[in-house]
Protein backbone atom coordinates (compact mmCIF):
# COMPACT_ATOMS: atom_id res chain seq x y z
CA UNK A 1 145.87 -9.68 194.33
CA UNK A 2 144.00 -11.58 197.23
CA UNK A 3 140.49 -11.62 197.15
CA UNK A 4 138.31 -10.33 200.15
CA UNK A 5 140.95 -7.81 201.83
CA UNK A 6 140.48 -4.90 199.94
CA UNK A 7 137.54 -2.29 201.03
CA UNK A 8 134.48 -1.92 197.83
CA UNK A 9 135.37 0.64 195.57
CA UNK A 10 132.20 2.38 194.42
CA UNK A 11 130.65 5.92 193.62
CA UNK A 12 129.83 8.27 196.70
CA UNK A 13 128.80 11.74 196.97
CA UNK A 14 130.88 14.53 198.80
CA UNK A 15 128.65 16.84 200.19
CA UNK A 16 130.44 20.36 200.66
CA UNK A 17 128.71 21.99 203.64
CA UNK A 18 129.98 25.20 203.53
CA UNK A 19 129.78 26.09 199.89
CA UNK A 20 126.34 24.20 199.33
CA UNK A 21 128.50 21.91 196.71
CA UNK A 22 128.46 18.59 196.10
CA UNK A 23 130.32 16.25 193.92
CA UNK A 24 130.36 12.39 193.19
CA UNK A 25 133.64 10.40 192.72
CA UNK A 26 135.03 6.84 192.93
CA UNK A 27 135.96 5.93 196.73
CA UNK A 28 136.19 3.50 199.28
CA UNK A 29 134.27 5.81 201.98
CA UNK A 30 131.12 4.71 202.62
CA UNK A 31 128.35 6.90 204.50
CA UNK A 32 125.17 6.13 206.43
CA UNK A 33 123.31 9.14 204.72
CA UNK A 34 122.37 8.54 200.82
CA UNK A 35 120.95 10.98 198.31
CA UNK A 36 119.29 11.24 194.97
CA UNK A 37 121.91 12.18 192.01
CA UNK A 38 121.09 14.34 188.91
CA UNK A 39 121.20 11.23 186.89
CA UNK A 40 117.92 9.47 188.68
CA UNK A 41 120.42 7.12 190.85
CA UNK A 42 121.14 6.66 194.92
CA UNK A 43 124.64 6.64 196.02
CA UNK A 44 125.87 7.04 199.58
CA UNK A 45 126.79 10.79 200.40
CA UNK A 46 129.56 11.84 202.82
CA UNK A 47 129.55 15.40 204.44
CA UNK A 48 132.83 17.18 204.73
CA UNK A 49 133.66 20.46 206.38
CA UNK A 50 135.94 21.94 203.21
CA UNK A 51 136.73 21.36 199.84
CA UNK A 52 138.75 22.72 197.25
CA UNK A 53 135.16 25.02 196.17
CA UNK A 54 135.31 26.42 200.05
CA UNK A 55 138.95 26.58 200.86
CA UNK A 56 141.07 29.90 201.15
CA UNK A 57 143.72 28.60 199.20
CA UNK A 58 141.71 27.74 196.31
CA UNK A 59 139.39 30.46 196.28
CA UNK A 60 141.91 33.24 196.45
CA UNK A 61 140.82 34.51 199.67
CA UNK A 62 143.77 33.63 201.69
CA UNK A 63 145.98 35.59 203.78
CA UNK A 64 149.28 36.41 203.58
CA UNK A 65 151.23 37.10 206.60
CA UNK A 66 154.06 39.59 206.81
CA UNK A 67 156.47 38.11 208.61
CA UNK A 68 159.28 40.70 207.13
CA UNK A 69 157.34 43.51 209.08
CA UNK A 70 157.55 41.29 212.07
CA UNK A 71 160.96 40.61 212.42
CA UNK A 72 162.12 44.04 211.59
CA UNK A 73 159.31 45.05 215.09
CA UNK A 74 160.97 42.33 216.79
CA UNK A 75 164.78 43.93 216.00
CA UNK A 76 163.67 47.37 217.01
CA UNK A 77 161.72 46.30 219.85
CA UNK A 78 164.79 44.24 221.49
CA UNK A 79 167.64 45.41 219.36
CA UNK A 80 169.35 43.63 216.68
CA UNK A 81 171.85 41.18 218.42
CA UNK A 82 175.42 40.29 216.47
C-alpha cells in the first residue's frame, strides 16, 4: 500500500438531526463542527438529515402502497385489454 494517497481514518461523530441522536464511528469524513463526547474527548461531528434511528424503514413507520387496488381501478376505469 502507497503511503500518502489514502484519506485519515479516524473517529467522528454523526449527529442525527431529526431524532436528536448521535453516534461516533470510524470514518474518513471529516467535519468543520466538533463536539464534546461522553468519554471527556473532542472528535469532529458531521450532521446528517436521516439515520437508521429516524428512517421509516427502520422504525416501522413506513408505508405500504397498494398497487393491487390500483391496477384493478386502472382495468375498470379503461377496461381490461386482451
Amino acid at each position: 500500500m502507497r503511503n500518502a494517497i489514502h484519506p485519515a481514518y479516524g473517529p467522528v461523530v454523526f449527529r442525527d438531526r431529526a431524532a436528536n441522536h448521535a453516534f461516533l464511528t470510524r470514518s474518513t469524513m471529516t467535519g468543520e463542527k466538533t463536539i464534546e463526547w461522553e468519554d471527556g474527548n473532542t472528535y469532529p461531528v458531521v450532521d446528517v438529515e436521516i439515520s437508521s434511528v429516524s428512517h421509516p424503514f427502520y422504525t416501522g413507520t413506513a408505508r405500504v402502497l397498494d398497487t393491487a387496488g390500483r391496477v384493478e381501478r386502472f382495468e375498470r376505469r379503461y377496461g381490461k385489454q386482451g
